[in-house]
Protein backbone atom coordinates (compact mmCIF):
# COMPACT_ATOMS: atom_id res chain seq x y z
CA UNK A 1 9.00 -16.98 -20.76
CA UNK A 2 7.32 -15.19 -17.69
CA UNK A 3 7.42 -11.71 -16.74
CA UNK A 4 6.97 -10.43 -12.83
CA UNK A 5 7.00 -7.11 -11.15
CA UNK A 6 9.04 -7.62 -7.77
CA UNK A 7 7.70 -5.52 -5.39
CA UNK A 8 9.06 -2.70 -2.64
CA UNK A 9 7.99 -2.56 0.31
CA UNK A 10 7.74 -0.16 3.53
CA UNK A 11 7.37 -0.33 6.96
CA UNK A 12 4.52 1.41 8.73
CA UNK A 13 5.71 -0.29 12.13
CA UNK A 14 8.64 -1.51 13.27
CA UNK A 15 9.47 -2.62 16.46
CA UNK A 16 12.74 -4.91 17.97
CA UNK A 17 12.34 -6.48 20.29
CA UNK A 18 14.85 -8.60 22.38
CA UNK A 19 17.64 -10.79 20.51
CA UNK A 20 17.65 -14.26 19.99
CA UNK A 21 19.80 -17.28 20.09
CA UNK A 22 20.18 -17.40 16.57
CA UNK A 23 21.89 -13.83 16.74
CA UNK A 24 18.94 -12.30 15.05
CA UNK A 25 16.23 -9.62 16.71
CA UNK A 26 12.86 -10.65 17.28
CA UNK A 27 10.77 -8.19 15.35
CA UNK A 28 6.65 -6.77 15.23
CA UNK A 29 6.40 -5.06 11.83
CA UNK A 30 3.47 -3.83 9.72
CA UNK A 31 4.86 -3.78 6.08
CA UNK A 32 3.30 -2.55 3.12
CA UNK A 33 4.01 -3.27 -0.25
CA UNK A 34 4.30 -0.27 -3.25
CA UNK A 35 4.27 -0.20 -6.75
CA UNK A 36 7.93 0.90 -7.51
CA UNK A 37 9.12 -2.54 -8.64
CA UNK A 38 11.99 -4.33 -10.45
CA UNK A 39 10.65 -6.51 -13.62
CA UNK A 40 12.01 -10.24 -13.47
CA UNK A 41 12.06 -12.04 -16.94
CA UNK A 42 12.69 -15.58 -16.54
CA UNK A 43 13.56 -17.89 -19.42
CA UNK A 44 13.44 -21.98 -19.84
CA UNK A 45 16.70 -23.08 -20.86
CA UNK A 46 17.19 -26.81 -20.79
CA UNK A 47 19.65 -27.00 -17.89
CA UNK A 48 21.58 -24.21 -15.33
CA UNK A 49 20.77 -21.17 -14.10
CA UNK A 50 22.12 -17.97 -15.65
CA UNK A 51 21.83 -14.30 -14.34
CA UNK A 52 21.84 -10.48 -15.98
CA UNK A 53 20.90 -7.41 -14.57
CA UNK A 54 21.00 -3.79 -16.06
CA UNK A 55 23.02 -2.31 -13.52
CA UNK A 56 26.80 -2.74 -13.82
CA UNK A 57 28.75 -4.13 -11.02
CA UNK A 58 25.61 -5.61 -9.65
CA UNK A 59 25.99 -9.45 -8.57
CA UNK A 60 25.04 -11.59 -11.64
CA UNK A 61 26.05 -14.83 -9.66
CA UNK A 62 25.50 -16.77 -6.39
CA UNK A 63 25.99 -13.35 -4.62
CA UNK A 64 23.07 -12.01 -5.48
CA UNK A 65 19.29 -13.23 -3.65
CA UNK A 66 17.46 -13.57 -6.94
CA UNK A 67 20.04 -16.65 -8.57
CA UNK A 68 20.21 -17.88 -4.94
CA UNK A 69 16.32 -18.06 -5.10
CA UNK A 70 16.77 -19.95 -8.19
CA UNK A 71 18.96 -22.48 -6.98
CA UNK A 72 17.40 -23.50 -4.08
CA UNK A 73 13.97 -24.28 -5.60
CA UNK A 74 16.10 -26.19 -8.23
CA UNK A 75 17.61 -28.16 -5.26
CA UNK A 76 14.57 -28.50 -3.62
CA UNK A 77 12.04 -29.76 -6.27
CA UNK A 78 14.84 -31.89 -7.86
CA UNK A 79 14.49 -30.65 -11.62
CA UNK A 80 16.65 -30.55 -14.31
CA UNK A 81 15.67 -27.73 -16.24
CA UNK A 82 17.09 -24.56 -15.83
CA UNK A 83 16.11 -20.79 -16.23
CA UNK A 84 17.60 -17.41 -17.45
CA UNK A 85 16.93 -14.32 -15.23
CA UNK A 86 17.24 -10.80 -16.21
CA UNK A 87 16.72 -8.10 -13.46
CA UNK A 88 15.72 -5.00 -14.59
CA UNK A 89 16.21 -2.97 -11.73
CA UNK A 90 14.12 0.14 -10.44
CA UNK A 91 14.43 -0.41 -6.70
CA UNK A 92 17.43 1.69 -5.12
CA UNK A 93 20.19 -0.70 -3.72
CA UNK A 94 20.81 -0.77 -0.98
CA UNK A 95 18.13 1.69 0.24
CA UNK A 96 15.92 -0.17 3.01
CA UNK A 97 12.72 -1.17 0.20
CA UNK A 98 13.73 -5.28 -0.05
CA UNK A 99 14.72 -4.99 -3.62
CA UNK A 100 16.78 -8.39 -3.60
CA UNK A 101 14.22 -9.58 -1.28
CA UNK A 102 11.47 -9.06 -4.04
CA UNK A 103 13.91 -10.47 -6.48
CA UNK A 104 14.09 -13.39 -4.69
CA UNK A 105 10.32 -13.91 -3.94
CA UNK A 106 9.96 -12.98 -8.22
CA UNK A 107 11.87 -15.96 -8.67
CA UNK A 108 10.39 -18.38 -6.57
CA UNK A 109 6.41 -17.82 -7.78
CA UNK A 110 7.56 -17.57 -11.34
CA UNK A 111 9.42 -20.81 -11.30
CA UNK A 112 7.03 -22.45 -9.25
CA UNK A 113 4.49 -21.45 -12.49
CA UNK A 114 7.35 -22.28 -15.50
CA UNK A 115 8.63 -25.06 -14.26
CA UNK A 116 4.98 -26.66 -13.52
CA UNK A 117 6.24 -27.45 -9.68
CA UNK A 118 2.43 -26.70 -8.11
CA UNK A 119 3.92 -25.63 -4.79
CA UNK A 120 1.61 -23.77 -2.46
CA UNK A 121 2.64 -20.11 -1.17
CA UNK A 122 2.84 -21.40 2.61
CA UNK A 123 5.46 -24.56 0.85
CA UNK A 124 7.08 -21.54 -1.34
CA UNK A 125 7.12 -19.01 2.43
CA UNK A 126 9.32 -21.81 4.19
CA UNK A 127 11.68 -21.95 1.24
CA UNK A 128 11.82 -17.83 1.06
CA UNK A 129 12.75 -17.65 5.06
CA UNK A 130 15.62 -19.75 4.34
CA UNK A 131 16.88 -16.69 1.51
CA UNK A 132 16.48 -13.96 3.98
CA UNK A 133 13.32 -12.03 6.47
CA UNK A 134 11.98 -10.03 3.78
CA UNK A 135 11.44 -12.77 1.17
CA UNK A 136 8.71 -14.35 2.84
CA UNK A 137 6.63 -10.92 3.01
CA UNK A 138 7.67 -10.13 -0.57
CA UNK A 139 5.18 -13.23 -1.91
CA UNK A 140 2.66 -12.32 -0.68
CA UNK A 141 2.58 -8.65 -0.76
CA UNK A 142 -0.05 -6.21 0.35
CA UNK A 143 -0.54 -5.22 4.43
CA UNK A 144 0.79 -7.85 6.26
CA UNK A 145 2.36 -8.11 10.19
CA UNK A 146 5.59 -9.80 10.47
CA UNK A 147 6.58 -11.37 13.37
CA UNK A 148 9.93 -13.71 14.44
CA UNK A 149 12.72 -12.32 12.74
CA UNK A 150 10.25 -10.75 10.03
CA UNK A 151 9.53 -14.04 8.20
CA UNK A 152 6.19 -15.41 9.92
CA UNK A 153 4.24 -12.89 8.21
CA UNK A 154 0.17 -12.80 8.62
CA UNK A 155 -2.48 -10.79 6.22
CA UNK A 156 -4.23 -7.43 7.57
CA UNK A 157 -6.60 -5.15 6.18
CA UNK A 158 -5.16 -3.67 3.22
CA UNK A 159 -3.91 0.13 3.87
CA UNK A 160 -6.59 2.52 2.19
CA UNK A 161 -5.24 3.10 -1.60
CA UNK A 162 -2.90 6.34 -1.22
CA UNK A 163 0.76 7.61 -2.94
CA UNK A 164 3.87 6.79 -1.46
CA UNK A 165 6.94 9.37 -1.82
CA UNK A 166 10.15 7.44 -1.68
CA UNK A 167 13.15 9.27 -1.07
CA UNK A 168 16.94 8.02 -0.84
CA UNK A 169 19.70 10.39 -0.05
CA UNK A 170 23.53 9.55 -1.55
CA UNK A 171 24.39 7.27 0.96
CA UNK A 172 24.02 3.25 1.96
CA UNK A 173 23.36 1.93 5.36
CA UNK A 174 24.21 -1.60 6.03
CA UNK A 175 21.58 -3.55 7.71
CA UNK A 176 23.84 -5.38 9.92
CA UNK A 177 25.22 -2.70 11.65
CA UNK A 178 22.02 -0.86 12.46
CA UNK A 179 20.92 -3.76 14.46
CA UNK A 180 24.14 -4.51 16.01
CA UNK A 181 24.30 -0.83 16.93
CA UNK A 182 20.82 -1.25 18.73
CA UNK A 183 20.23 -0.51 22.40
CA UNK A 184 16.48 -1.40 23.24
CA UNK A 185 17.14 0.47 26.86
CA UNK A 186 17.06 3.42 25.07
CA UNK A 187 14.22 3.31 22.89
CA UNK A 188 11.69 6.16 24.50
CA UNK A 189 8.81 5.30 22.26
CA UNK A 190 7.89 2.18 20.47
CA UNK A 191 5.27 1.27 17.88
CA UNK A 192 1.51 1.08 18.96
CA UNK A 193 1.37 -2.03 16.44
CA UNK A 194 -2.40 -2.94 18.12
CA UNK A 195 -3.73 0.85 17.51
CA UNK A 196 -2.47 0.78 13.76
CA UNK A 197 -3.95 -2.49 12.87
CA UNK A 198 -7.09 -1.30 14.82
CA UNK A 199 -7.00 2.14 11.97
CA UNK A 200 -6.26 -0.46 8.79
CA UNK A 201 -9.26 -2.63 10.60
CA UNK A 202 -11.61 0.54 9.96
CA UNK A 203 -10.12 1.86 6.79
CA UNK A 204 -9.00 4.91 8.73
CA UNK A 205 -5.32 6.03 6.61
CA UNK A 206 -5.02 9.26 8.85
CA UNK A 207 -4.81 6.73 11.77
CA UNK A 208 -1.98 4.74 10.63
CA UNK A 209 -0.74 7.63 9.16
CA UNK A 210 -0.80 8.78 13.01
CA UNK A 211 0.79 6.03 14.74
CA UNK A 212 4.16 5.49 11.92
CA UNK A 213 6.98 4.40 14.35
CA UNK A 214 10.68 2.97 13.49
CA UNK A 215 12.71 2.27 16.85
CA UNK A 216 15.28 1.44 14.27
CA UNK A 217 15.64 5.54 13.41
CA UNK A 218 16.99 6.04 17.00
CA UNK A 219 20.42 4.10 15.05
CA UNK A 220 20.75 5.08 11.83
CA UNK A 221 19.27 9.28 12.21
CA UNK A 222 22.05 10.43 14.15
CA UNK A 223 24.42 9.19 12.19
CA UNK A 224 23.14 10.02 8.63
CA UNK A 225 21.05 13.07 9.43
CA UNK A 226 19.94 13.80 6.23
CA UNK A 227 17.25 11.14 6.71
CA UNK A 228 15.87 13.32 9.42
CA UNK A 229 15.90 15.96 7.01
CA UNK A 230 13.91 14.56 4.16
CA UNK A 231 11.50 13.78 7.03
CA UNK A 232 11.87 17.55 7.48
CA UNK A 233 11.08 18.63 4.22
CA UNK A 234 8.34 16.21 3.22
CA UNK A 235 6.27 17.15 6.44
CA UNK A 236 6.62 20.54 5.52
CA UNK A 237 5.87 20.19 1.96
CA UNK A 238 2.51 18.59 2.58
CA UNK A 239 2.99 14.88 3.22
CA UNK A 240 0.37 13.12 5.99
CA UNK A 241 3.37 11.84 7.91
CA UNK A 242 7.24 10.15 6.72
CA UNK A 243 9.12 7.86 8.23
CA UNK A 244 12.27 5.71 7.38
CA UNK A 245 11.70 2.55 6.16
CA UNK A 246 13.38 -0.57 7.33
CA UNK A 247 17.12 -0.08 8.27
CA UNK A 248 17.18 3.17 6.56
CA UNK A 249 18.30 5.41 4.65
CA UNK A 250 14.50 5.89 2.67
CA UNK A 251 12.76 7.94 3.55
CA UNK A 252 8.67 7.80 2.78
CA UNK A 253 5.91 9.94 2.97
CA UNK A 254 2.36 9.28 2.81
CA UNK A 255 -0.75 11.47 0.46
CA UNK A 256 -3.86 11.16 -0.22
CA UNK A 257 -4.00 13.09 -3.69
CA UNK A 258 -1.79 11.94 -6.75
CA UNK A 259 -0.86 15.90 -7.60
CA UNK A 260 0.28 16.30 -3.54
CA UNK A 261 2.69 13.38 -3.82
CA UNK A 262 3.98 14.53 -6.91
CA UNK A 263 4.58 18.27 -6.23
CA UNK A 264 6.26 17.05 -3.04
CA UNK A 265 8.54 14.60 -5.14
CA UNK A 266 9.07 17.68 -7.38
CA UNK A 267 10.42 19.79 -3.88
CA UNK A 268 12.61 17.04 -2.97
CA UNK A 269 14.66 16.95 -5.97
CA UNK A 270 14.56 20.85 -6.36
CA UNK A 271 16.78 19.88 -2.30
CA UNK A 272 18.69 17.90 -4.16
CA UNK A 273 17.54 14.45 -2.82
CA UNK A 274 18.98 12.41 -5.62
CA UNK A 275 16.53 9.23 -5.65
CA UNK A 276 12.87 10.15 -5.87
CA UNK A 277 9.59 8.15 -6.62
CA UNK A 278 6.41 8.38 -6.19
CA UNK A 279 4.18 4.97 -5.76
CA UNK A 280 0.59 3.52 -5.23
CA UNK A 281 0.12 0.93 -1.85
CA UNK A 282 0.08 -2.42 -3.78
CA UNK A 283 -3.04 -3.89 -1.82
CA UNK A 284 -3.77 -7.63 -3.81
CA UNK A 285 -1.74 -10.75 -3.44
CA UNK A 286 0.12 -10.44 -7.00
């Protein structure tokens, strides 16, 4: 039996760029990994693959990443034996931190180790970009810049060590239709992705903390504006800077100093923000 922590991650950048043939965006991103995490227990059974999770009416089947994960490194390494997941969630669904994308990537490095497979992480990568953009990133964790469609993903300097305030309001914004609702003509600002890794390059987290962009706010803001106001209130309440992460609706803020982060988490619910963490940048390949 193995047990993994599967990762969340933010995005201190994120630019699209123009879309491609495939019907997907091309993408610069700087993502960063934190500590909130879903724990993956995975079982040798002598054939199949089964799934739980602790959440009711979460996908325990072929609809969800993690057993998907599963059953293409089955198919791929041809073996016969078989595994039992349990998720035991912590990520928010649904909330713009790759939680079934760090299910997935959970999956593939512990079964790579239990079922004595000896894949490398670059032969593991190629198998997580066929599962979704995020899974790739999710393996390797830390500060990394994603390019393509977010799958070709590239080390940086890790992100000084600081706390991460995670925020989700009561609602769920589907990825699909933030980039389908996308108009690059009328993005005014984008991402200075070569100033920020220029800050992680010297260590400097006010820098980066400077420069967070998300083109992908100009979509999903004006239609959910209480993302705009946890940006609001964590600003106000102390945080270095926030930003939504990914397609939204999380909300993060940055902090230097354990007690900040956590008297600003404290604030938040006092609003009446229902989902509220507070995390350490995860800065080592796990």
């Amino acid at each position: 039996m193995l047990i993994l922590k599967a990762y969340a991650k933010i995005n201190l950048a994120l630019d699209v760029l123009n879309k491609r043939s495939d019907g997907y965006h091309e993408v610069a991103m700087i993502m960063q990994a934190v500590s909130l995490a879903d724990t993956v227990t995975l079982t040798s059974q002598p054939a199949g693959i089964d799934l739980s999770v602790n959440i009711p009416g979460l996908p325990a089947d072929t609809n969800n990443l993690a057993y998907r994960a599963a059953a293409l490194l089955k198919e791929y390494s041809k073996t016969e034996q078989g595994v039992m997941i349990h998720l035991e969630k912590q990520i928010p669904l649904a909330a713009g931190l790759a939680g079934g994308s760090a299910d997935a990537a959970a999956v593939l490095k512990g079964l790579n180790q239990l079922w004595e497979l000896n894949l490398s992480l670059d032969e593991l990568s190629k198998l997580a970009a066929k599962l979704g953009s995020d899974v790739p990133f999710c393996l390797y964790n830390g500060t990394m810049l994603a390019t393509g469609r977010g799958e070709l993903v590239a080390p940086l300097p890790p992100l000084p060590a600081c706390y991460v305030i995670l925020a989700k309001p009561a609602v769920e914004v589907p990825t699909a239709w933030v980039y389908g609702q996308f108009k690059a003509d009328e993005v005014s600002s984008r991402p200075d992705i070569a100033a920020m890794r220029e800050c992680l390059a010297q260590g400097d987290l006010a820098g980066v903390a400077g420069r967070l962009e998300n083109v992908l706010e100009n979509v999903t803001i004006p239609v959910y504006p209480e993302i705009a106001k946890i940006k609001e209130y964590m600003l106000k309440y102390g945080a270095m800077a926030a930003l939504m992460s990914g397609s939204g609706p999380t909300v993060f803020g940055l902090s230097d100093c354990r007690g900040q982060a956590e008297r600003i988490a404290d604030q938040l619910k006092a609003q009446g923000v229902p989902e509220v963490f507070v995390a350490k940048t995860v800065s080592k390949v796990e």
